[in-house]
N, C-alpha and C. Protein backbone atom coordinates (compact mmCIF):
# COMPACT_ATOMS: atom_id res chain seq x y z
N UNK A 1 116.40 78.19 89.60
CA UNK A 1 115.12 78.06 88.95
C UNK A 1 113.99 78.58 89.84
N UNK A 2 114.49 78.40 91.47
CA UNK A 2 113.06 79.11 92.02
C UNK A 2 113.06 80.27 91.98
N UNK A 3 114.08 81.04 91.95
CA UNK A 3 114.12 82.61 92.12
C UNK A 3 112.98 83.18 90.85
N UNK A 4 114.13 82.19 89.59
CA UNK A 4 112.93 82.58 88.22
C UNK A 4 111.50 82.44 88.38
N UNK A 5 111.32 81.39 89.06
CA UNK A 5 109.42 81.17 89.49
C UNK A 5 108.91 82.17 90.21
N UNK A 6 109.96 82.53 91.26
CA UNK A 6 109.19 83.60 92.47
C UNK A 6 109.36 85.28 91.69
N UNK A 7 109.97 85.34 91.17
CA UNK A 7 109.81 86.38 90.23
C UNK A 7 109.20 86.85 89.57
N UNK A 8 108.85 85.46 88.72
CA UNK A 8 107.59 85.38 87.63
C UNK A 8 106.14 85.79 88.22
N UNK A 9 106.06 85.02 89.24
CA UNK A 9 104.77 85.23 89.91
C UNK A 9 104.78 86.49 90.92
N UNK A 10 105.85 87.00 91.59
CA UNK A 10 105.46 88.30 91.72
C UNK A 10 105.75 89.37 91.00
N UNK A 11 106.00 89.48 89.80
CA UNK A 11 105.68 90.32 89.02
C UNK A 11 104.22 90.08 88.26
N UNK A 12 103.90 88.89 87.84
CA UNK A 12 101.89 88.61 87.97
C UNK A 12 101.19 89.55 88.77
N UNK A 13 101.61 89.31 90.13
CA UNK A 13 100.94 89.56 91.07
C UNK A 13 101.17 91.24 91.39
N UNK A 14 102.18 91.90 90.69
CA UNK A 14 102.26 93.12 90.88
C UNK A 14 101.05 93.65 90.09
N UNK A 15 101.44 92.86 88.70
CA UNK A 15 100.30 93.81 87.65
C UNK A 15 98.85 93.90 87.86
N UNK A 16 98.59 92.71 88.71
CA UNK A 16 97.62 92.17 88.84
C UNK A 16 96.51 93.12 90.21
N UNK A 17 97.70 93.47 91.17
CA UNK A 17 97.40 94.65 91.97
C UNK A 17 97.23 95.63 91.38
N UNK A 18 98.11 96.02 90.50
CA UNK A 18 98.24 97.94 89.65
C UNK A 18 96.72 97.60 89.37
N UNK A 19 96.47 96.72 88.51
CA UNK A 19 95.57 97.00 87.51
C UNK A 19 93.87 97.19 88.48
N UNK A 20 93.85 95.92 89.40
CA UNK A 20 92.61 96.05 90.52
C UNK A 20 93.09 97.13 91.10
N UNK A 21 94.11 98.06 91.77
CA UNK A 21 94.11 99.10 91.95
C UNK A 21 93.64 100.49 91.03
N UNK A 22 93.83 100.67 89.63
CA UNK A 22 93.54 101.71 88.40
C UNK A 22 92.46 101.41 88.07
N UNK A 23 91.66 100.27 88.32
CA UNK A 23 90.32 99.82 88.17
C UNK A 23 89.68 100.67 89.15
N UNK A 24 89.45 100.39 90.35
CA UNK A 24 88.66 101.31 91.27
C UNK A 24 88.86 102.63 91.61
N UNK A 25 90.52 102.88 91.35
CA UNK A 25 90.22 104.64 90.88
C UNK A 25 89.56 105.20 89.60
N UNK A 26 89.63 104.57 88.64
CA UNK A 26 88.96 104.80 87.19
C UNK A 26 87.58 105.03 87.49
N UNK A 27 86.87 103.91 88.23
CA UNK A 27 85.22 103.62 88.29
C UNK A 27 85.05 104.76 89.33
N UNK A 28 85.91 105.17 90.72
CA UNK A 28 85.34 105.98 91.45
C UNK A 28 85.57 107.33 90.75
N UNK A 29 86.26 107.96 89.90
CA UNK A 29 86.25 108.82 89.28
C UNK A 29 85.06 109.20 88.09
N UNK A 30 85.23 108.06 87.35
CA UNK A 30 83.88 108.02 86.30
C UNK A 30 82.23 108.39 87.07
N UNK A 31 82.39 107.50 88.04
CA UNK A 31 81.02 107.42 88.79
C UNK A 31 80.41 108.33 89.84
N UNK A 32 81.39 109.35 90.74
CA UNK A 32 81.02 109.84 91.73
C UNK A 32 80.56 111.09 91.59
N UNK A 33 79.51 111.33 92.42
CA UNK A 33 79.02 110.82 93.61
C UNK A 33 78.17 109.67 92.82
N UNK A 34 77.72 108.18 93.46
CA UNK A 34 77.06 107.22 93.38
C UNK A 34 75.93 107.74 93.15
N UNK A 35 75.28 107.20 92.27
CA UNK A 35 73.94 107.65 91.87
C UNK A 35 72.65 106.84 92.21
N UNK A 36 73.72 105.29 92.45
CA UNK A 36 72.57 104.00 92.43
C UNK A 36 73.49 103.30 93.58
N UNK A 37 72.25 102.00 94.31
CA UNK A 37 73.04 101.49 95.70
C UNK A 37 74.51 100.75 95.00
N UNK A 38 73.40 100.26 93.48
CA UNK A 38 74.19 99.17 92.62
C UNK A 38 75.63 99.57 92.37
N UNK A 39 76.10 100.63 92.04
CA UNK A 39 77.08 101.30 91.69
C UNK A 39 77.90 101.65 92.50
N UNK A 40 77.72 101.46 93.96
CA UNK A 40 77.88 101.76 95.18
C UNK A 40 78.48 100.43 95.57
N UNK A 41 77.77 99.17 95.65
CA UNK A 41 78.21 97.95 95.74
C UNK A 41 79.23 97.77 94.49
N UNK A 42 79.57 97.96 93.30
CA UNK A 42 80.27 97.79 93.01
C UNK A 42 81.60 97.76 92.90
N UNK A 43 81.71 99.45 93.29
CA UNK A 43 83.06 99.90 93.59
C UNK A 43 83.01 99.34 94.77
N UNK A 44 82.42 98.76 95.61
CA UNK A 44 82.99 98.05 96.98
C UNK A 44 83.60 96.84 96.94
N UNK A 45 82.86 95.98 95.57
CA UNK A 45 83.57 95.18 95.13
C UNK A 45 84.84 94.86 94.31
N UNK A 46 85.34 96.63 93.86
CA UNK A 46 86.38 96.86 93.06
C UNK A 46 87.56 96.95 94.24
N UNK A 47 87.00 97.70 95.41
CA UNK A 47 87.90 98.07 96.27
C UNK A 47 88.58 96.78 97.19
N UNK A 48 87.18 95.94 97.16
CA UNK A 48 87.31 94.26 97.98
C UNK A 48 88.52 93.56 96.92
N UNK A 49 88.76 93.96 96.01
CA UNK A 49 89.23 93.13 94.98
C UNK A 49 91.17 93.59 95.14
N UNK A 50 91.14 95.28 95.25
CA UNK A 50 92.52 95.94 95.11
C UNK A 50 93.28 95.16 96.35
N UNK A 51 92.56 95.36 97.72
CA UNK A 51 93.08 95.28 99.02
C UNK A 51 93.18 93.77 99.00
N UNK A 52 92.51 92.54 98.25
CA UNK A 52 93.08 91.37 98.17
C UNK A 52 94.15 91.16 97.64
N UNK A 53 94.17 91.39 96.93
CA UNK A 53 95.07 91.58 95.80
C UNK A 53 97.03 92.05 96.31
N UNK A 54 96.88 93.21 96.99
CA UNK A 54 97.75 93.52 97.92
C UNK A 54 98.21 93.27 98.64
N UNK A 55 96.73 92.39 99.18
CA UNK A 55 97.49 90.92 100.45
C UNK A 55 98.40 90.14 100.14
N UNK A 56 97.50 89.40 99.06
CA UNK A 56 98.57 88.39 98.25
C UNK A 56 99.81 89.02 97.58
N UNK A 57 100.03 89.93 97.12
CA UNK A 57 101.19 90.48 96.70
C UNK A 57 101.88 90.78 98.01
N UNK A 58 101.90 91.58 98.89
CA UNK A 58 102.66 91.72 99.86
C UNK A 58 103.01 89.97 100.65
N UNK A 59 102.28 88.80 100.91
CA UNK A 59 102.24 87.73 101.46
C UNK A 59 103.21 87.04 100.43
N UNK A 60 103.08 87.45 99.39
CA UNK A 60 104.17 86.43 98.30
C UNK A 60 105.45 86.94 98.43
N UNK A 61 105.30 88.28 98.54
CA UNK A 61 106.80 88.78 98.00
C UNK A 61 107.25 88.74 99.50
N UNK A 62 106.99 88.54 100.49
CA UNK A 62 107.84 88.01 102.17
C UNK A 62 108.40 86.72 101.95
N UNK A 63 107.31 85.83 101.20
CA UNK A 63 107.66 84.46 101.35
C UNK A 63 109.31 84.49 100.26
N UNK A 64 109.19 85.25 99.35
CA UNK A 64 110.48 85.08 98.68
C UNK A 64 112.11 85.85 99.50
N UNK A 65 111.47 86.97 100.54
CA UNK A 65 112.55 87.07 101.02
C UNK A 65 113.11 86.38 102.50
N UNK A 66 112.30 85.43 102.33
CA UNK A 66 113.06 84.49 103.74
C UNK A 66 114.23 83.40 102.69
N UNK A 67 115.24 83.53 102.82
CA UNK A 67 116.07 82.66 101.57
C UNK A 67 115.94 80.85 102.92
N UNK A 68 116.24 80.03 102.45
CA UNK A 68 116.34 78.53 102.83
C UNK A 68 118.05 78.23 103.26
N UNK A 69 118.16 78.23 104.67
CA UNK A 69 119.75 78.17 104.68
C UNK A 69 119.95 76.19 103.84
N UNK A 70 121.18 76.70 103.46
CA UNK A 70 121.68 75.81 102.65
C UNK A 70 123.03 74.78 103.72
């Protein structure tokens, strides 16, 4: 049953990266060059968002490959 949990949640956590990842290439494509500071801070906040995101996905999916000796 945990494998099914740790699964579940890193595959969440995959999509959840793709998508904050295709988000800030989308906006830096739509938007560049920055026109406004605002727009500028944003995608910084898109980019603050991918590289979290990655953390936690890379930090989850370690924790599932240490197995629990039995």
């Amino acid at each position: 049953m945990r494998d099914d949990n740790y699964e579940a949640g890193l595959h969440e956590l995959q999509l959840a990266k793709d998508e904050a990842e295709a988000a800030a290439e989308d906006f830096d494509k739509n938007y560049w060059p920055f026109q406004t500071d605002e727009i500028a801070a944003q995608y910084g906040e898109l980019q603050f968002t991918a590289v979290m995101m990655l953390a936690e996905f890379e930090q989850f999916a370690q924790q599932g490959s240490i197995k629990p000796a039995r």
